[in-house]
C-alpha atoms as a PDB file:
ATOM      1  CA  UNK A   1    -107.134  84.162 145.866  1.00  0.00           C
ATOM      2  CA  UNK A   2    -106.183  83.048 149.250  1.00  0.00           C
ATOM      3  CA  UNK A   3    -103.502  85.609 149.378  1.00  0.00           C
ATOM      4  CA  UNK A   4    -105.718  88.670 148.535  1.00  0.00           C
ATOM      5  CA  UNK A   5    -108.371  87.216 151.047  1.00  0.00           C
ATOM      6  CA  UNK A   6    -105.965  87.379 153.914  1.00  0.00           C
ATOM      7  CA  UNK A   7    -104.152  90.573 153.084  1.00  0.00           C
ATOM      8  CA  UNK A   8    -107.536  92.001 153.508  1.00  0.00           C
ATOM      9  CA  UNK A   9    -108.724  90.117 156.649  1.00  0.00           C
ATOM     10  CA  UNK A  10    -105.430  91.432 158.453  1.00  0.00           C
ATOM     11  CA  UNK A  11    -106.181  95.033 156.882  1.00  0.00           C
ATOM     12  CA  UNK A  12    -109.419  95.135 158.327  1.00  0.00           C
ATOM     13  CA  UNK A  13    -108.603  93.658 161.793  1.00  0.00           C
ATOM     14  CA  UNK A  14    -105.732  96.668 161.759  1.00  0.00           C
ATOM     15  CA  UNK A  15    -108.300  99.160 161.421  1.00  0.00           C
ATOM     16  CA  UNK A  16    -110.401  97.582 163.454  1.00  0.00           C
ATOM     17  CA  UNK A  17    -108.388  97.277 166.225  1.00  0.00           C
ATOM     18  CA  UNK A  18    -106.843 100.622 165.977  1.00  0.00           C
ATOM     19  CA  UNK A  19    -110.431 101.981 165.912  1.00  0.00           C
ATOM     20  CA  UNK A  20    -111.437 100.495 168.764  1.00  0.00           C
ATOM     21  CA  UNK A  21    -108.073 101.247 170.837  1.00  0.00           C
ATOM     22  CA  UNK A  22    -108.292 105.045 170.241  1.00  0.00           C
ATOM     23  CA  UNK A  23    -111.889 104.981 171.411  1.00  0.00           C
ATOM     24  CA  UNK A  24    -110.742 102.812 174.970  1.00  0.00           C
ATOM     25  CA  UNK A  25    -107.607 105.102 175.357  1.00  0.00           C
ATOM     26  CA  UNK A  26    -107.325 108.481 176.295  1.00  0.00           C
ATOM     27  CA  UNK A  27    -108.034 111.309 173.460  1.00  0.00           C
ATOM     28  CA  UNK A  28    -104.576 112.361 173.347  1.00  0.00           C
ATOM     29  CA  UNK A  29    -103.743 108.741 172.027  1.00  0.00           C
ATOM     30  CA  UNK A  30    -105.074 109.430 168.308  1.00  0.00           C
ATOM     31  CA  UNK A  31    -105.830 107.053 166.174  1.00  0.00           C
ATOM     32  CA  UNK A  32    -103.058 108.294 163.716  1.00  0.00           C
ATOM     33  CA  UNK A  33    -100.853 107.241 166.923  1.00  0.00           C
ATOM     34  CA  UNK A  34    -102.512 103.838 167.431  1.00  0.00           C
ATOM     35  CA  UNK A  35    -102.421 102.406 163.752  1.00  0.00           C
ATOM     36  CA  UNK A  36     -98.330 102.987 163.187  1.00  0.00           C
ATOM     37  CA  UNK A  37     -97.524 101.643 166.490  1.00  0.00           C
ATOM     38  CA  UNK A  38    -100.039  97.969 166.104  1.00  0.00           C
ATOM     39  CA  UNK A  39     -99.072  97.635 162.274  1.00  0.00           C
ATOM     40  CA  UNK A  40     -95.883  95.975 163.057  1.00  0.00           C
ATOM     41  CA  UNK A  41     -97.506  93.479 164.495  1.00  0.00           C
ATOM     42  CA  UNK A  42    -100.391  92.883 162.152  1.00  0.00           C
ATOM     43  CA  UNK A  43     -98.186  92.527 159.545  1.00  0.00           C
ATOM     44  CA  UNK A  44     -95.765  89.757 161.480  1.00  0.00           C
ATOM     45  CA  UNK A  45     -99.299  87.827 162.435  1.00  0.00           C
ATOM     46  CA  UNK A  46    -100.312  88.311 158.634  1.00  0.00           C
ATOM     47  CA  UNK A  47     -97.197  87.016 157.386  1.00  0.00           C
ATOM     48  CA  UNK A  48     -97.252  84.293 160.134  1.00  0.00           C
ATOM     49  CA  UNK A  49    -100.586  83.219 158.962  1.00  0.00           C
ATOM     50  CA  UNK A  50    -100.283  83.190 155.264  1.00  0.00           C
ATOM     51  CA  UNK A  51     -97.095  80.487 156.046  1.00  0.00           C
ATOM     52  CA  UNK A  52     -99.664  78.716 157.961  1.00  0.00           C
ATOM     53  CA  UNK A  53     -97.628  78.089 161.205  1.00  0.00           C
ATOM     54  CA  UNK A  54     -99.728  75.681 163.454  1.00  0.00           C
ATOM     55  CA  UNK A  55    -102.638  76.994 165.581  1.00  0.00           C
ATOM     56  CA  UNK A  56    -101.078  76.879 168.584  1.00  0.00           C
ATOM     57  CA  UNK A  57     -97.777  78.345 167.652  1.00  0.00           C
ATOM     58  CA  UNK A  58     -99.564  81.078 166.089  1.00  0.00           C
ATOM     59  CA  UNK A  59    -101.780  81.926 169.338  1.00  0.00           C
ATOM     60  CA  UNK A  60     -98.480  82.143 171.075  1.00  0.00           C
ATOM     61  CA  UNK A  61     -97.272  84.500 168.417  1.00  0.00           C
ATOM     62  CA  UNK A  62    -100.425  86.986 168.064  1.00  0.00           C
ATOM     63  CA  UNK A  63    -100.598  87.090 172.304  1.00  0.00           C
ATOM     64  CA  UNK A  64     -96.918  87.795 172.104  1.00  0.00           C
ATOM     65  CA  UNK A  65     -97.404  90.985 169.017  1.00  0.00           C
ATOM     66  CA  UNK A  66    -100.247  92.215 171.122  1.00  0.00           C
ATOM     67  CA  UNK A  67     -98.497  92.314 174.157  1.00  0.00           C
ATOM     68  CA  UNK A  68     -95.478  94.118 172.933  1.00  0.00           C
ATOM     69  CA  UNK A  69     -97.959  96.448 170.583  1.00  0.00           C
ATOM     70  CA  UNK A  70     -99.744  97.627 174.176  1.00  0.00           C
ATOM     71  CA  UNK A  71     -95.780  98.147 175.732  1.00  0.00           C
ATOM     72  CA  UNK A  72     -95.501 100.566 172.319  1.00  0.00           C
ATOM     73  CA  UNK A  73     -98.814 102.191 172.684  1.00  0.00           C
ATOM     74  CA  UNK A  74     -97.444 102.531 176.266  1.00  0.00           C
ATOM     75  CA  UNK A  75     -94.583 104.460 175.485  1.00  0.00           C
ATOM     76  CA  UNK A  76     -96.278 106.972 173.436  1.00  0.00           C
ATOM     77  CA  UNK A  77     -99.159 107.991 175.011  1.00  0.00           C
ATOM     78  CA  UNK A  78     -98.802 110.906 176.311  1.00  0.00           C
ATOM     79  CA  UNK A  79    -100.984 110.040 179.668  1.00  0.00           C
ATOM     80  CA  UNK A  80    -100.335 106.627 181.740  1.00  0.00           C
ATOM     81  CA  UNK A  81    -103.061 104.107 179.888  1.00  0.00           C
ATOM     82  CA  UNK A  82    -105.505 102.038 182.147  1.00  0.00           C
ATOM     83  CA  UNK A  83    -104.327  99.385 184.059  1.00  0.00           C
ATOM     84  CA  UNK A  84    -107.215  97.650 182.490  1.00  0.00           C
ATOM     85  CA  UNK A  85    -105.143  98.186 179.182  1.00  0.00           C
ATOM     86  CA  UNK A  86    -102.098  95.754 180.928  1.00  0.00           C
ATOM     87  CA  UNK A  87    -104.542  92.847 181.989  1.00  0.00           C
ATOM     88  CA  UNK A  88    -105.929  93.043 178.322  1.00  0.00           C
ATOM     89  CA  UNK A  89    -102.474  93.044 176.816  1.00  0.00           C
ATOM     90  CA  UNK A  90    -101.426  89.600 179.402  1.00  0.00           C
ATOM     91  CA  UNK A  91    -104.825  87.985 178.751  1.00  0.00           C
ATOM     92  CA  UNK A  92    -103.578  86.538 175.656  1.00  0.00           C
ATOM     93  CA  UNK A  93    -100.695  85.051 177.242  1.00  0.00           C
ATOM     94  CA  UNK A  94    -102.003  83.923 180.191  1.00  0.00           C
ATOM     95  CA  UNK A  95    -105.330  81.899 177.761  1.00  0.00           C
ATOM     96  CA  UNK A  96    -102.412  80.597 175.561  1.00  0.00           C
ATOM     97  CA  UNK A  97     -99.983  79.437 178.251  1.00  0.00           C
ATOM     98  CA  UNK A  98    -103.753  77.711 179.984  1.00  0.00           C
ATOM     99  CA  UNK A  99    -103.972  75.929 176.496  1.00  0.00           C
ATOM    100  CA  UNK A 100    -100.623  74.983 176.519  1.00  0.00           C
ATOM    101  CA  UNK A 101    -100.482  73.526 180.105  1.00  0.00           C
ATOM    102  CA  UNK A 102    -103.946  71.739 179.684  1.00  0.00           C
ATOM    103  CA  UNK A 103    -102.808  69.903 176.681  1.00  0.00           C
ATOM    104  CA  UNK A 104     -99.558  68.872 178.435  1.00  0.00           C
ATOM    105  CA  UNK A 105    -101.673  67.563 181.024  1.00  0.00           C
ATOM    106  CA  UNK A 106    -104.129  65.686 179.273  1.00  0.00           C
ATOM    107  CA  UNK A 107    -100.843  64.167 177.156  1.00  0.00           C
ATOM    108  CA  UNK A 108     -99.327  62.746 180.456  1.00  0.00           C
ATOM    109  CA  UNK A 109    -102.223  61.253 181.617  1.00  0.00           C
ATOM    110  CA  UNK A 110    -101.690  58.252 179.471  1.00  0.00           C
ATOM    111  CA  UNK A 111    -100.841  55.425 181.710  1.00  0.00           C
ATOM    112  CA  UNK A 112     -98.886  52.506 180.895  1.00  0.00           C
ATOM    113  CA  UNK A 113     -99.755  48.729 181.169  1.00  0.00           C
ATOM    114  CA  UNK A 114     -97.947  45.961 180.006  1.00  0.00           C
ATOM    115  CA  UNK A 115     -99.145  43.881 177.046  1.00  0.00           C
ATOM    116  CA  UNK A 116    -100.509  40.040 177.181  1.00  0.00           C
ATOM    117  CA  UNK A 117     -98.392  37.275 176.590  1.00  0.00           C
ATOM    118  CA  UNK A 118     -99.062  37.038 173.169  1.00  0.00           C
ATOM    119  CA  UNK A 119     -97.020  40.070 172.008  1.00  0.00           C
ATOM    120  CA  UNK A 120     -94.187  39.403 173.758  1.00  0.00           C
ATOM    121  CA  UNK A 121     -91.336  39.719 172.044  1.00  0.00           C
ATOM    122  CA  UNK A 122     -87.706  38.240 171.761  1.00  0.00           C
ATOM    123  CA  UNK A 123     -84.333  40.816 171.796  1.00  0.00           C
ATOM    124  CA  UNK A 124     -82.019  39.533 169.358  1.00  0.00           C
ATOM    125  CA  UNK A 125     -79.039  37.474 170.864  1.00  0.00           C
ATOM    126  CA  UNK A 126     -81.192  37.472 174.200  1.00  0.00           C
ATOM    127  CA  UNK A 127     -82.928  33.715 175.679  1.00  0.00           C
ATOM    128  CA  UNK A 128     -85.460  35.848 177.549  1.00  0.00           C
ATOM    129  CA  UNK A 129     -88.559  37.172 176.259  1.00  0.00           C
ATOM    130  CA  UNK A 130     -89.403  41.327 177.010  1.00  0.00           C
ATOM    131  CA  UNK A 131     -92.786  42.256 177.071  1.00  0.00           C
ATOM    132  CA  UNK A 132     -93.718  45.605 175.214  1.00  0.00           C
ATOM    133  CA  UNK A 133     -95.458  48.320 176.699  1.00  0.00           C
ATOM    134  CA  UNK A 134     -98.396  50.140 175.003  1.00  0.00           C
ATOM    135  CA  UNK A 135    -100.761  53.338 176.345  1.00  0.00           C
ATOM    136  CA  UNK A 136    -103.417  52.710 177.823  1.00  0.00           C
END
């Protein structure tokens, strides 16, 4: 049942979304325009979530799709789309790559402190003791 759920969850975000992009573009980008050119990457992002690729990875992924789908729509519209339409097609990107840098950050903030005498431990052939080092 899963499958059939997400096939149409991804259907209905494609028509969503190519509803909603031919009524922010220009009327000579049709909606019969819109949905061929954003399917590729529904599909890839449908695919991407029925393997159920981590969160993250995924994010990365769909702001990726959408960012090459707005270079397509680019391409064949017949006027020069909004730069409004660029900053939309980065924003994913740019909130991913935040994510990303955040999570790195909060990672590296562990600090390091060496243990009590009571776990120290002996190398192997060695007369002096090491002490271990755990995270804070």
């Amino acid at each position: 049942m899963r499958y059939l759920d997400g096939a149409v969850m991804f259907f209905s975000l494609w028509l969503l979304a190519s509803m909603l992009l031919d009524a922010l573009t220009p009327p000579e980008l049709t909606f019969y325009m819109i949905g061929p050119a954003i399917a590729p990457a529904v599909l890839v992002a449908g695919f991407l979530y029925w393997l159920r690729i981590p969160a993250l990875d995924f994010a990365l992924v769909f702001g990726t799709l959408w960012m090459v789908s707005e270079m397509v729509l680019e391409m064949i519209s017949p006027k020069p789309l909004s730069p409004l339409m660029a900053i939309l097609a980065a924003a994913p990107l740019l909130l991913a790559g935040i994510l990303v840098n955040v999570q790195q950050w909060r990672r590296s903030r562990g600090l390091v402190r060496p243990v009590g005498s009571a776990s120290i431990k002996n190398i192997p052939g060695s007369s002096a003791p090491i002490a271990s080092r755990t995270r804070l």
